[in-house]
N, C-alpha and C. Protein backbone atom coordinates (compact mmCIF):
# COMPACT_ATOMS: atom_id res chain seq x y z
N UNK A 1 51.10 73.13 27.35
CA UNK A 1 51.19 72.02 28.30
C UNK A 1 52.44 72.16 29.16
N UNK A 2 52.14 71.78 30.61
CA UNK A 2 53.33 71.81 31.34
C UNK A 2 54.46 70.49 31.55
N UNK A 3 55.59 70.89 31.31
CA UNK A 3 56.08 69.51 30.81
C UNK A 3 56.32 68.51 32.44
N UNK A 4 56.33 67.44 32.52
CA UNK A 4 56.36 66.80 33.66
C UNK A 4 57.65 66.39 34.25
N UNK A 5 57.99 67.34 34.85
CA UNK A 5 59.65 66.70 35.36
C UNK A 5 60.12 65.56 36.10
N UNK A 6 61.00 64.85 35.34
CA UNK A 6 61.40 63.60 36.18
C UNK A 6 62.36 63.76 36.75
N UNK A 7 62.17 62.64 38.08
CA UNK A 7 62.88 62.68 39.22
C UNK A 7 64.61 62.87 38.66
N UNK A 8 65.18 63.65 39.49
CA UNK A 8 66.99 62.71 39.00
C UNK A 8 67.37 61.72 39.49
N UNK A 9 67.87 60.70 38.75
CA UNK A 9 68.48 59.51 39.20
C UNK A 9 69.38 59.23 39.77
N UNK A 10 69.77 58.44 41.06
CA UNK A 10 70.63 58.35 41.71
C UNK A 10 71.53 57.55 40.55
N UNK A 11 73.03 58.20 40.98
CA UNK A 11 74.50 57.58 40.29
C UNK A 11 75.18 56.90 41.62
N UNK A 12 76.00 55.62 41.02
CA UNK A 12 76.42 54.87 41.86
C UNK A 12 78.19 55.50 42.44
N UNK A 13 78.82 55.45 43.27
CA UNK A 13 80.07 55.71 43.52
C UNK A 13 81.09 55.69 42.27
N UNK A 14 81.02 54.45 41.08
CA UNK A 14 81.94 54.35 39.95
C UNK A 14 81.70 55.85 39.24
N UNK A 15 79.93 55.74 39.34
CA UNK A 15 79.61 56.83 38.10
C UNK A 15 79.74 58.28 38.58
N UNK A 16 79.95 58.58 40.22
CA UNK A 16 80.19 59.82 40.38
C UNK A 16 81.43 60.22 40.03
N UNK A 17 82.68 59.22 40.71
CA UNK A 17 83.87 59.14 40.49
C UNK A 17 84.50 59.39 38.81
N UNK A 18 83.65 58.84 38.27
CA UNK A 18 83.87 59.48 36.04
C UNK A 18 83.63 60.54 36.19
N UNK A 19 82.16 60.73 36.72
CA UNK A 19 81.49 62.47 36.72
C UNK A 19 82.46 63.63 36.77
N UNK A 20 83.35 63.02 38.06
CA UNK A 20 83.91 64.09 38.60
C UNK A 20 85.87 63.95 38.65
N UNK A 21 86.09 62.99 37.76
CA UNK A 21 87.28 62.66 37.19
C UNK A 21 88.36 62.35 38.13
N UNK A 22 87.95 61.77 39.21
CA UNK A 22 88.44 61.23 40.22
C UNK A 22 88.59 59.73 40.66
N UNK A 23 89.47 58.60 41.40
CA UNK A 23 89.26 57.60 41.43
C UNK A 23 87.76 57.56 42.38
N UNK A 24 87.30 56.03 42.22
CA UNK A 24 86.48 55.58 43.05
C UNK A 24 87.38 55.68 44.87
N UNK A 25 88.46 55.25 45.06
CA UNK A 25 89.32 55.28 46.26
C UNK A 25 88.89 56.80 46.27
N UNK A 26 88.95 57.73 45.93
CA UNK A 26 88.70 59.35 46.62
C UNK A 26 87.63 59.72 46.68
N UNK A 27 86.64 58.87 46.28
CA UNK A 27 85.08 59.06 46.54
C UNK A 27 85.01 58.53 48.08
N UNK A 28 85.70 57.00 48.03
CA UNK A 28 85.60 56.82 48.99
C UNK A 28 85.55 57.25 50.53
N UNK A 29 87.05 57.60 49.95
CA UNK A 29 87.61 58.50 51.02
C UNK A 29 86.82 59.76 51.69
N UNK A 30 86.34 60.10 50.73
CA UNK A 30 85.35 61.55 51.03
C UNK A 30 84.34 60.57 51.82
N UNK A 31 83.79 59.82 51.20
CA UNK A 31 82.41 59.27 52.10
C UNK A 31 82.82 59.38 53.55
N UNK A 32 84.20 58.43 53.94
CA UNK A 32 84.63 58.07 55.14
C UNK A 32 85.19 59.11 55.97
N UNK A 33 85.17 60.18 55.23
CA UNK A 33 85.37 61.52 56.42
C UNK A 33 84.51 62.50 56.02
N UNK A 34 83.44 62.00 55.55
CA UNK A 34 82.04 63.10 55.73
C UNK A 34 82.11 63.81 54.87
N UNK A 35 82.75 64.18 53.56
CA UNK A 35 82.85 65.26 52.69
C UNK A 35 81.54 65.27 52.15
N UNK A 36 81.38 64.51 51.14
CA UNK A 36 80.63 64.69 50.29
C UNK A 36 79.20 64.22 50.53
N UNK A 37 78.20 64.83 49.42
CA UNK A 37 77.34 65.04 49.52
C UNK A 37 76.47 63.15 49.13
N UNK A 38 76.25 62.35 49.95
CA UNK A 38 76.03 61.47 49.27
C UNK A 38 74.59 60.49 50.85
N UNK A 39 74.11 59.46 50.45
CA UNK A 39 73.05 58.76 50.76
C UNK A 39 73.37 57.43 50.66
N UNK A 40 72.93 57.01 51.82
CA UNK A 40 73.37 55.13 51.94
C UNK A 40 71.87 54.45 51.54
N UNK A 41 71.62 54.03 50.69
CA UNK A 41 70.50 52.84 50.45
C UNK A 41 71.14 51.19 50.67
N UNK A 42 71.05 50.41 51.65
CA UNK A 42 70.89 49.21 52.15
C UNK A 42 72.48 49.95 52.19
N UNK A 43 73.23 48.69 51.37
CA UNK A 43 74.53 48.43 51.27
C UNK A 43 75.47 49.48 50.77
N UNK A 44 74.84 50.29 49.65
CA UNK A 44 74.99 51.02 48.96
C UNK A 44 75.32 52.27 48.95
N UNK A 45 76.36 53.41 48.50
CA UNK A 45 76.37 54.67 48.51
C UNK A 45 75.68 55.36 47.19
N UNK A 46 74.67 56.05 47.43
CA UNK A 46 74.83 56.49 46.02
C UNK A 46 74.38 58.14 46.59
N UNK A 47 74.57 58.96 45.38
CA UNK A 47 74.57 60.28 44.80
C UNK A 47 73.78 61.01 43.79
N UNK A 48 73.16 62.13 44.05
CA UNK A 48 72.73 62.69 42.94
C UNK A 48 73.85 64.16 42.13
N UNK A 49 73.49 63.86 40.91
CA UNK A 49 74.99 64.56 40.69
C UNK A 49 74.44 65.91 41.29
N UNK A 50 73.40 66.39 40.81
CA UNK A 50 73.13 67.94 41.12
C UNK A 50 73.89 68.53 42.36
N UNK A 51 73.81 67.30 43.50
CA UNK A 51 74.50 67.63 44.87
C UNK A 51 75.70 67.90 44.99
N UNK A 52 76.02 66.84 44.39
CA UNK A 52 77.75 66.78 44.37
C UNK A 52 78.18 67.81 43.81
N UNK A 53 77.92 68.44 41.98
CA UNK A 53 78.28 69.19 42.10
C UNK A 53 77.81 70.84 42.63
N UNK A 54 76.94 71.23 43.22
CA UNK A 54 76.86 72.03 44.41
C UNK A 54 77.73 71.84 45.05
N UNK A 55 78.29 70.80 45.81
CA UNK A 55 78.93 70.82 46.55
C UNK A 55 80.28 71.45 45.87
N UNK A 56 80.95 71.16 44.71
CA UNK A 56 82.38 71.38 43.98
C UNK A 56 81.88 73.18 43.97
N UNK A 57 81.37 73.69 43.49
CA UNK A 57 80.93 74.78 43.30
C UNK A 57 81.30 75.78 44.40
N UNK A 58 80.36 75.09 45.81
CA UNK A 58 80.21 75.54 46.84
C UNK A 58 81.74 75.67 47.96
N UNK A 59 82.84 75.29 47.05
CA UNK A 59 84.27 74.89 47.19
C UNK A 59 84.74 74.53 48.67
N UNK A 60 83.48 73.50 49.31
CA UNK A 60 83.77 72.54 50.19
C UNK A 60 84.56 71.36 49.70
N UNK A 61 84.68 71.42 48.93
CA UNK A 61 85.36 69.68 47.71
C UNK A 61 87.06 69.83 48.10
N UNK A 62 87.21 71.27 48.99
CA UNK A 62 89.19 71.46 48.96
C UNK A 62 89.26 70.01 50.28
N UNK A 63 90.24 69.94 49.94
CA UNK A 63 91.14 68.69 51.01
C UNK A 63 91.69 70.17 51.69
């Protein structure tokens, strides 16, 4: 049987910011000058980690 893969779940700004051992203020910050890899729903920023870290990997993440 082929197993059925589920979607990944979007993480909110707090939970990328743990993910990636950084404050929420430097998530921010990245949002507000385009760094990172992230998606606005209504009000909301959120992230899938897979992206983000691609992105750390992909060593666009330097200031």
């Amino acid at each position: 049987m082929s197993e059925i893969m589920k979607p990944e779940p979007w993480v909110s700004t707090k939970e990328i910011a743990v993910h990636m051992g950084v404050t929420v203020e430097t998530v921010r910050k990245w949002i507000k000058l385009e760094k990172i890899p992230c998606h606005r729903i209504g009000k909301l920023w959120k992230f899938q980690v897979s992206e983000v870290d691609e992105w750390v990997k992909s060593g666009k993440a330097v200031e």
